[in-house]
N, C-alpha and C. Protein backbone atom coordinates (compact mmCIF):
# COMPACT_ATOMS: atom_id res chain seq x y z
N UNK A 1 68.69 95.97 -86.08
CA UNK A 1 69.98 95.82 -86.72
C UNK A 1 70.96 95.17 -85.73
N UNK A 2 71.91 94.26 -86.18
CA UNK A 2 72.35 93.77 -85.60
C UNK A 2 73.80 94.14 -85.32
N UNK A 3 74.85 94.13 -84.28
CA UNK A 3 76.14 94.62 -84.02
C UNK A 3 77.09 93.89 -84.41
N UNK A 4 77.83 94.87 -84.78
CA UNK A 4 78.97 93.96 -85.91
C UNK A 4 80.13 93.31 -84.35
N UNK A 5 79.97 92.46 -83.99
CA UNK A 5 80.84 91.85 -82.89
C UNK A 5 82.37 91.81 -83.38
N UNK A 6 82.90 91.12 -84.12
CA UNK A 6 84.27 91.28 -84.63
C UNK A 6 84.86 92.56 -84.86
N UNK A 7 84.09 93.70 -85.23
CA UNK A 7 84.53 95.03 -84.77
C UNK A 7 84.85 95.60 -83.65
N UNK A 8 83.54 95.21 -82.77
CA UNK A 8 83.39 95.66 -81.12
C UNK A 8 84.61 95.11 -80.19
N UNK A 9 84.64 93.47 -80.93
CA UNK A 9 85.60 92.55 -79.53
C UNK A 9 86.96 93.89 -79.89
N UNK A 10 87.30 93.78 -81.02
CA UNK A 10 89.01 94.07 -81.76
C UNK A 10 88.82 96.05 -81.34
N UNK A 11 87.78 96.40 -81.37
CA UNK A 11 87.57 97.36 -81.34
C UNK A 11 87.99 97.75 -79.07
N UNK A 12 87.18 96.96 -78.76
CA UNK A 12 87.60 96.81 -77.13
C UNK A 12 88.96 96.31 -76.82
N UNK A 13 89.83 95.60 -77.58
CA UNK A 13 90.79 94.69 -77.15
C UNK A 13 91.65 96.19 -77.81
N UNK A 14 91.90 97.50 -78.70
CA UNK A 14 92.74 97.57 -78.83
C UNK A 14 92.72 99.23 -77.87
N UNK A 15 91.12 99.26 -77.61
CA UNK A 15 91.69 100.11 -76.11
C UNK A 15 91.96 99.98 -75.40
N UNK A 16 91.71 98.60 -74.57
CA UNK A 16 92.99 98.45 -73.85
C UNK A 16 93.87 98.20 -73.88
N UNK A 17 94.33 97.67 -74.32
CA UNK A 17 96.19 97.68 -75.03
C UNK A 17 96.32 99.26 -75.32
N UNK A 18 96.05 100.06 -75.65
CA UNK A 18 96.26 101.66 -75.72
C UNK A 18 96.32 102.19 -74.14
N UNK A 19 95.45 101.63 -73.20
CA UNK A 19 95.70 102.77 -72.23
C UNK A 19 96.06 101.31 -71.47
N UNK A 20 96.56 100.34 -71.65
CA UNK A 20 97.61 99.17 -70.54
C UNK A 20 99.13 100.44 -71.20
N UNK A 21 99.16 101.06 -72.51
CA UNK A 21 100.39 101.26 -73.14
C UNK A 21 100.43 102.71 -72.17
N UNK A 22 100.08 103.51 -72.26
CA UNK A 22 99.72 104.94 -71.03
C UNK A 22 99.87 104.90 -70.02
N UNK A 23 99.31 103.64 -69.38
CA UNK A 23 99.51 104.02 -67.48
C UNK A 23 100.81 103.17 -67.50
N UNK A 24 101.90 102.42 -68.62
CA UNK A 24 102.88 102.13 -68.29
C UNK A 24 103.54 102.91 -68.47
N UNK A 25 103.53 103.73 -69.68
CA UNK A 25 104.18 104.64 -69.75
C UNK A 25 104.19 106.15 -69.05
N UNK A 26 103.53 106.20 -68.00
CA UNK A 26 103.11 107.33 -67.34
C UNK A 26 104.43 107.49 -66.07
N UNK A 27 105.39 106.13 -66.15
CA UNK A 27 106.16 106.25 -64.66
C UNK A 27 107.43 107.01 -65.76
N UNK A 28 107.89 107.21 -66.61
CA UNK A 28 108.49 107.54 -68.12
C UNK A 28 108.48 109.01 -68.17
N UNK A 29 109.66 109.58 -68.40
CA UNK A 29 109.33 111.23 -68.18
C UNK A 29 108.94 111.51 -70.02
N UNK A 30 108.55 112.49 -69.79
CA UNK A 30 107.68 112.30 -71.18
C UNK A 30 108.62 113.32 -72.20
N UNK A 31 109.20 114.27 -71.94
CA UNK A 31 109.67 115.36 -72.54
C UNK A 31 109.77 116.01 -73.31
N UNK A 32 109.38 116.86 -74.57
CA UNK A 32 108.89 117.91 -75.31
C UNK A 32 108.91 116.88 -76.60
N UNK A 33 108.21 117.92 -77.76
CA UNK A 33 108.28 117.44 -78.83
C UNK A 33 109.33 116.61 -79.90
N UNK A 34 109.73 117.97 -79.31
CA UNK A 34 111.30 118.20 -79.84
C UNK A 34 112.43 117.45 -79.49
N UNK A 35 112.30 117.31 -77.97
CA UNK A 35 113.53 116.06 -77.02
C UNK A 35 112.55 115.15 -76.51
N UNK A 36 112.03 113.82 -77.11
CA UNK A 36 111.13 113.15 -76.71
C UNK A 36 111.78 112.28 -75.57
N UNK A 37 111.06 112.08 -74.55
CA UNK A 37 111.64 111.39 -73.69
C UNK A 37 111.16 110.45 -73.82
N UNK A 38 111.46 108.81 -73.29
CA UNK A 38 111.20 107.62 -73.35
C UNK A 38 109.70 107.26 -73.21
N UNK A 39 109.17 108.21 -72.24
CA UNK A 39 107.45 108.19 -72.18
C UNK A 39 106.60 108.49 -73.24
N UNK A 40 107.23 109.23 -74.29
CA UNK A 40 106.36 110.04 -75.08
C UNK A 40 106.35 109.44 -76.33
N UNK A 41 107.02 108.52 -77.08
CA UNK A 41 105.82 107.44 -77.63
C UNK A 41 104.92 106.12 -77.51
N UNK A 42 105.32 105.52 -76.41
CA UNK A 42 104.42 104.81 -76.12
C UNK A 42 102.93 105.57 -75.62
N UNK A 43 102.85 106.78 -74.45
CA UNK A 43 102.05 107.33 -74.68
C UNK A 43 101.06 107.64 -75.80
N UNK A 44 101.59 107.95 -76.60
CA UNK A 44 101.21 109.22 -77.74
C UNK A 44 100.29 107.86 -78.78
N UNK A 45 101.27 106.86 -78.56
CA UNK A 45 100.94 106.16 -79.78
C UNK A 45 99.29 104.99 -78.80
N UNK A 46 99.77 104.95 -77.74
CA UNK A 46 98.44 104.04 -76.86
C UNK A 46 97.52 105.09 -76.96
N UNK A 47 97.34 106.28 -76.45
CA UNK A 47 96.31 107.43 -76.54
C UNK A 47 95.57 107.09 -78.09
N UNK A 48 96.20 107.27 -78.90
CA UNK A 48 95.63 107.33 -80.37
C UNK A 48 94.95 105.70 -80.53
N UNK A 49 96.05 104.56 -80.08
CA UNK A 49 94.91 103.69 -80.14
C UNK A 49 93.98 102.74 -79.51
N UNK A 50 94.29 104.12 -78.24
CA UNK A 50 92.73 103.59 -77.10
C UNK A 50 91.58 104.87 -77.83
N UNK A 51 92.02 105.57 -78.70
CA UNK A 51 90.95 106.66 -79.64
C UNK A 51 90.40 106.01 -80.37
N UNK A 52 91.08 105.25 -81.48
CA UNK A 52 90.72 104.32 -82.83
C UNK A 52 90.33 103.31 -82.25
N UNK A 53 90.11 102.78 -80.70
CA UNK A 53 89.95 101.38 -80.33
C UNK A 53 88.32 101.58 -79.72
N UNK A 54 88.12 102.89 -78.98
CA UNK A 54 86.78 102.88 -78.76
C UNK A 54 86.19 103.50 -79.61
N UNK A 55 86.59 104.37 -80.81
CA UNK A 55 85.62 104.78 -82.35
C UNK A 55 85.20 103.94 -82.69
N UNK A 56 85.91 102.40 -82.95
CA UNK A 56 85.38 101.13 -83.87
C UNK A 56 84.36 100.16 -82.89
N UNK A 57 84.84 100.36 -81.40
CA UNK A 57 83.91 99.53 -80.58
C UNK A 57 82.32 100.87 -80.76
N UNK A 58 82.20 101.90 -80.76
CA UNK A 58 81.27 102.40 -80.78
C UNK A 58 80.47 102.43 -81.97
N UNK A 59 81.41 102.21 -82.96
CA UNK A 59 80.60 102.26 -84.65
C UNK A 59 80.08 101.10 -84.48
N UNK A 60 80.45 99.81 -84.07
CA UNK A 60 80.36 98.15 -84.05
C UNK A 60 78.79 97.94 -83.76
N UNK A 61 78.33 99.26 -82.79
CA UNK A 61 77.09 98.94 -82.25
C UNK A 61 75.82 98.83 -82.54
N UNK A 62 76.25 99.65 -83.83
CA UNK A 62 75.39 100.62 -84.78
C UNK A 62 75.60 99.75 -86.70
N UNK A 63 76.98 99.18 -86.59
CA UNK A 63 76.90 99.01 -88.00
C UNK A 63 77.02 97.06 -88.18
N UNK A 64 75.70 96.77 -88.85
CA UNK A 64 75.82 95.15 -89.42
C UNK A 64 77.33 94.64 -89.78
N UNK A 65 77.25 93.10 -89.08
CA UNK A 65 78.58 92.43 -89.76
C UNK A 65 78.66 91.29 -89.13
N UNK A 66 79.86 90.48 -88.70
CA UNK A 66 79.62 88.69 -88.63
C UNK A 66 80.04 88.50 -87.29
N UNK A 67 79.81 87.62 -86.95
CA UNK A 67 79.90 86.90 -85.44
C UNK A 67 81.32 86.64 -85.21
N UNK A 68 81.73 86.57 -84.39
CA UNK A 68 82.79 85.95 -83.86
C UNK A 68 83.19 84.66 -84.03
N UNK A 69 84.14 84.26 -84.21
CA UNK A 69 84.01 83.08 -84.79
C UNK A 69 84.84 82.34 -83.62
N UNK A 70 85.01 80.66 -83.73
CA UNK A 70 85.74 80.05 -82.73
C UNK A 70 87.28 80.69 -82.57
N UNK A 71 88.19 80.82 -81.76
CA UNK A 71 89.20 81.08 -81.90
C UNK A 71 90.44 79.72 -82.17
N UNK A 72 91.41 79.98 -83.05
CA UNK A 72 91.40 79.08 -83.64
C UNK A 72 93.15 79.07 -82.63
N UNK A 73 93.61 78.20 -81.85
CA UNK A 73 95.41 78.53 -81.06
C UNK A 73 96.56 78.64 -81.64
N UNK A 74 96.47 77.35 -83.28
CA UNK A 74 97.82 77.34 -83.54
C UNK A 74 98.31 78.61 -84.42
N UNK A 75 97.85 79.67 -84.93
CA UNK A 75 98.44 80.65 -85.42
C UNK A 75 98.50 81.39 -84.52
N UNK A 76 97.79 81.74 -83.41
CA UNK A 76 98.34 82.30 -82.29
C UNK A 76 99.78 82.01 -81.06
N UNK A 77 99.68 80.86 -81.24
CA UNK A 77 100.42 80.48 -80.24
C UNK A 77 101.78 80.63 -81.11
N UNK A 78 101.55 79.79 -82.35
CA UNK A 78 103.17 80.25 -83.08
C UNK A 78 103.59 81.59 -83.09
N UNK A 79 102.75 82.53 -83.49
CA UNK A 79 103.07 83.93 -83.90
C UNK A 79 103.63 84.62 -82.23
N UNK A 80 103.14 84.49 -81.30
CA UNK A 80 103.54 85.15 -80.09
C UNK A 80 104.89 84.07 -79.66
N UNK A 81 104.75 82.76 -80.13
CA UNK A 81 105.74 81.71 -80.04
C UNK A 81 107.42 82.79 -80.75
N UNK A 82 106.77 83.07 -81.91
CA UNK A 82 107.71 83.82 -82.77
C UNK A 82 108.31 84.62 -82.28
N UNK A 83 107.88 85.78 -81.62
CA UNK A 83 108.22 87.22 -80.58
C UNK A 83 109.21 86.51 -79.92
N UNK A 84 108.75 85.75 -79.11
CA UNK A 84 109.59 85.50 -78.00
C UNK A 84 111.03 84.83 -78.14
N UNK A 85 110.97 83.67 -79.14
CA UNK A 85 111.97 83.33 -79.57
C UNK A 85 112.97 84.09 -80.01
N UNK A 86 112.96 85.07 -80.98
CA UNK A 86 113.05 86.39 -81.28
C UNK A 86 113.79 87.16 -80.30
N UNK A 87 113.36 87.39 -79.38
CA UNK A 87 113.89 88.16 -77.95
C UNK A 87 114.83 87.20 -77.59
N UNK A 88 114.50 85.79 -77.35
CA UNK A 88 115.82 84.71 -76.67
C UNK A 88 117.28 84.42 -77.20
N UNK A 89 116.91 84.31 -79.14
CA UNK A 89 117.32 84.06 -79.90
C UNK A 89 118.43 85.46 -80.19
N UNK A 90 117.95 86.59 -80.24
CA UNK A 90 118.70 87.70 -80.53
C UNK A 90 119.54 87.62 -79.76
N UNK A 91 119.80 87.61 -78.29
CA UNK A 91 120.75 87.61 -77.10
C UNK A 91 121.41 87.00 -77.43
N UNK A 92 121.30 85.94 -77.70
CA UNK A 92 122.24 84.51 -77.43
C UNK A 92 123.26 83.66 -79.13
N UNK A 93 122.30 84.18 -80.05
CA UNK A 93 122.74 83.37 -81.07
C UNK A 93 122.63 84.51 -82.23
N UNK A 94 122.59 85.62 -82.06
CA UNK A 94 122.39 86.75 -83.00
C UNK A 94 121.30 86.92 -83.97
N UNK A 95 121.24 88.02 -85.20
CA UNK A 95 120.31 88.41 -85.60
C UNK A 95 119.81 87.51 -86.93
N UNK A 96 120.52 87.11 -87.55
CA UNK A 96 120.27 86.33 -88.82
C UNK A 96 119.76 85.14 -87.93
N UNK A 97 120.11 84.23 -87.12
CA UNK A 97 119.17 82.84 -86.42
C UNK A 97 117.86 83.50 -86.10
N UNK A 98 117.71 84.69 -85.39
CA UNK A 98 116.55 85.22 -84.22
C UNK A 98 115.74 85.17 -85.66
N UNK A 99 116.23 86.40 -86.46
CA UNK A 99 115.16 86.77 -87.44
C UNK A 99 114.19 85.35 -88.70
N UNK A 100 115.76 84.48 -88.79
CA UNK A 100 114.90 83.48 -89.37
C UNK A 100 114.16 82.77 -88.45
N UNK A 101 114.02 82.70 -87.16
CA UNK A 101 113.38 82.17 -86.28
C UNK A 101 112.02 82.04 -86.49
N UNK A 102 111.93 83.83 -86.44
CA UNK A 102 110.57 84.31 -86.32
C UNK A 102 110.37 84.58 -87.97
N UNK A 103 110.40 84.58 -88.74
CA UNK A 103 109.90 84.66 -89.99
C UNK A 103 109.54 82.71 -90.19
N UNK A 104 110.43 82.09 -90.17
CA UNK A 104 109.69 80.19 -90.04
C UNK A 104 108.74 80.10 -88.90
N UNK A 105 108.91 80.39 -87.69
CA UNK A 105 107.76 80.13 -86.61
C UNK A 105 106.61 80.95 -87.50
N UNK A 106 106.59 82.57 -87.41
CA UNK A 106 105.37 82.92 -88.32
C UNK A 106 104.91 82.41 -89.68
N UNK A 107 105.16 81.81 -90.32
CA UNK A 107 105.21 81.57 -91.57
C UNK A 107 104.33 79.76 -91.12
N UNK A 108 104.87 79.18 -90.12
CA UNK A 108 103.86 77.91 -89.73
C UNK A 108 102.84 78.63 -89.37
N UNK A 109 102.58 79.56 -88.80
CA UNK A 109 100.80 79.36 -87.45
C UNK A 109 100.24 79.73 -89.29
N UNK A 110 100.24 80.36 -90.37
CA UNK A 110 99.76 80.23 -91.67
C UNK A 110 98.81 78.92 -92.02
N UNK A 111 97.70 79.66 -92.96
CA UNK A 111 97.07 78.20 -93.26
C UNK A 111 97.95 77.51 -93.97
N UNK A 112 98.39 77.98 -95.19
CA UNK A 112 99.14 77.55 -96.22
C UNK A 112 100.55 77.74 -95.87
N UNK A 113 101.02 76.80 -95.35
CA UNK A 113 102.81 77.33 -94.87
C UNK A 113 103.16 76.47 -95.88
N UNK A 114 104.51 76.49 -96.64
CA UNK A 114 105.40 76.03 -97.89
C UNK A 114 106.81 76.33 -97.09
N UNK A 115 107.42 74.94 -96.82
CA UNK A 115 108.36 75.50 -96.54
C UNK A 115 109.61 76.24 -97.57
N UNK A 116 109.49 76.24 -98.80
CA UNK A 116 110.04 76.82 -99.56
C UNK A 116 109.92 78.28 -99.59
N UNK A 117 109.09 78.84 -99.72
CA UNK A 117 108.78 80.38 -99.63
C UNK A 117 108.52 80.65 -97.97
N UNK A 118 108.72 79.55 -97.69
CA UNK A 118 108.99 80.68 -95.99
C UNK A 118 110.72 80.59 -95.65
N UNK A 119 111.46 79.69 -96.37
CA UNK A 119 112.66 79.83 -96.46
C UNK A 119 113.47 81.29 -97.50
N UNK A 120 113.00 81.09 -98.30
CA UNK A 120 112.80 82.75 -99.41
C UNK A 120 112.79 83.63 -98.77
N UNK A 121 111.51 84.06 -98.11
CA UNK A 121 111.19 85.29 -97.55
C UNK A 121 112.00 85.39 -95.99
N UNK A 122 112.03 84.56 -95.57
CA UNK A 122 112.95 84.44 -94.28
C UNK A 122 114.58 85.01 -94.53
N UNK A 123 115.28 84.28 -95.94
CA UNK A 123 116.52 85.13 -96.05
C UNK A 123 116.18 86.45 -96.51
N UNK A 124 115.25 86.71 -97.41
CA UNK A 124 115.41 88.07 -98.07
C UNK A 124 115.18 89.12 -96.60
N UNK A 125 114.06 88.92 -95.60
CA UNK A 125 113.76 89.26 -94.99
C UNK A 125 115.01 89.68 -94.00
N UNK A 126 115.95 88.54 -93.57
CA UNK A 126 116.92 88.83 -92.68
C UNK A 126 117.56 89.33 -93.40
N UNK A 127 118.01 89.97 -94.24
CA UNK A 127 119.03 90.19 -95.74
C UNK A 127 118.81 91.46 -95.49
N UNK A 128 117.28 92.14 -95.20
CA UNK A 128 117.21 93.39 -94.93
C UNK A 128 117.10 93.52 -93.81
N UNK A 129 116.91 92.90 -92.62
CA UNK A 129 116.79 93.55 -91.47
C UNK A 129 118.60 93.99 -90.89
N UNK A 130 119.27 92.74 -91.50
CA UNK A 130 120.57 92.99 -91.25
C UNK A 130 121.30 94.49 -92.09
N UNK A 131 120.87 94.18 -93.11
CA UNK A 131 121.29 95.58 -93.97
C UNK A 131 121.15 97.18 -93.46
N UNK A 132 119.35 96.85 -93.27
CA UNK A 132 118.93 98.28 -92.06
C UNK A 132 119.55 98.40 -90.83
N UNK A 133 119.30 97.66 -90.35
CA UNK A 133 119.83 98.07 -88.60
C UNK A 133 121.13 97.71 -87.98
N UNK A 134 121.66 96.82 -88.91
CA UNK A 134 123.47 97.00 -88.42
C UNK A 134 124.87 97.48 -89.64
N UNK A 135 123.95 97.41 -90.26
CA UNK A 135 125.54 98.43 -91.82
C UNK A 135 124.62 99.65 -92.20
N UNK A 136 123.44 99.57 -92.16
CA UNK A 136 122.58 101.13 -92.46
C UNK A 136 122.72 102.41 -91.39
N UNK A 137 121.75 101.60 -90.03
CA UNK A 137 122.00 102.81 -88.91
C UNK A 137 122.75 102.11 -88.01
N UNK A 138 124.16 101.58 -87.94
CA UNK A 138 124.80 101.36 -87.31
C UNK A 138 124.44 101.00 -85.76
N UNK A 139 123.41 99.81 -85.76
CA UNK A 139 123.41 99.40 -84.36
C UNK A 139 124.53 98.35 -83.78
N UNK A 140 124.58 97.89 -82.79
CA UNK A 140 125.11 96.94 -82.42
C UNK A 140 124.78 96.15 -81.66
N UNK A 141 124.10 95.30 -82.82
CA UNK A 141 123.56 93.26 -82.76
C UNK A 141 124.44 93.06 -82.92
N UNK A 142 124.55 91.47 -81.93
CA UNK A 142 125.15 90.64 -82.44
C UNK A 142 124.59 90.25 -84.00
N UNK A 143 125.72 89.64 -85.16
CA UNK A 143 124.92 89.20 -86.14
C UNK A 143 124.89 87.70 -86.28
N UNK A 144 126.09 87.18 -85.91
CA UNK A 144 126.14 85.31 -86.09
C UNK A 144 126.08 85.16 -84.52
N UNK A 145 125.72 84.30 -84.34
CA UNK A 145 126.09 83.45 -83.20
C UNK A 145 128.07 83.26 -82.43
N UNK A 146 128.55 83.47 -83.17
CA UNK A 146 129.95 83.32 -82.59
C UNK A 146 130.19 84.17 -81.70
């Protein structure tokens, strides 16, 4: 029988990202349930998926499925392209530019990108992120650029 590889790779790649998330968060005081300190979800949440990351690399070994396939850059590179912009964009020019940023950058690395419905979902999208996190729980983003 043969090993399901696309399980195993994703299955290895997300334990480590679980315990890269642990030994960063280990310099982080961790503090009770109840008063979580800054350590204690990145912990909590890398632990669980360096758990779920070597369950699926260990099932992978044992259960049939498809090869790996070539890796393909431009939906990768846009989508992490997206993050970052995102982070630059928020600082400098506020939340409605950042967010449509990254909803059009993600919406290209797509097979099928339209720029019409990535314009759609990009306002509705910023429509709520603005709604939630600066008139809902009162953070403080910038929201325009001015």
């Amino acid at each position: 029988m043969k090993r399901n590889d696309k399980n195993f790779i994703a299955g290895l790649m997300f334990f480590l990202i679980g315990i890269l998330a642990v030994i960063i968060a280990r310099n982080y005081p961790m503090g009770t349930t109840f008063r979580m300190g800054p350590g204690y979800f990145p912990t909590v949440i890398g632990g669980c998926l360096a758990i779920l990351g070597l369950a699926s690399a260990i099932t992978a070994l044992w259960v049939p499925g498809g090869k790996v396939e070539p890796c393909v850059p431009r939906p990768l590179l846009l989508t992490l392209g997206s993050i970052l912009a995102f982070g630059i964009i928020l600082e400098r020019h506020g939340l409605v530019l950042a967010a449509l940023t990254l909803v059009g950058l993600g919406c290209a690395g797509g097979e099928e990108f339209r720029i019409r419905e990535a314009a759609i979902l990009g306002l509705l999208l910023t429509l709520i992120v603005v709604s939630i996190f600066v008139y809902g729980l009162g953070l403080t983003f910038r929201v325009w650029p001015i």
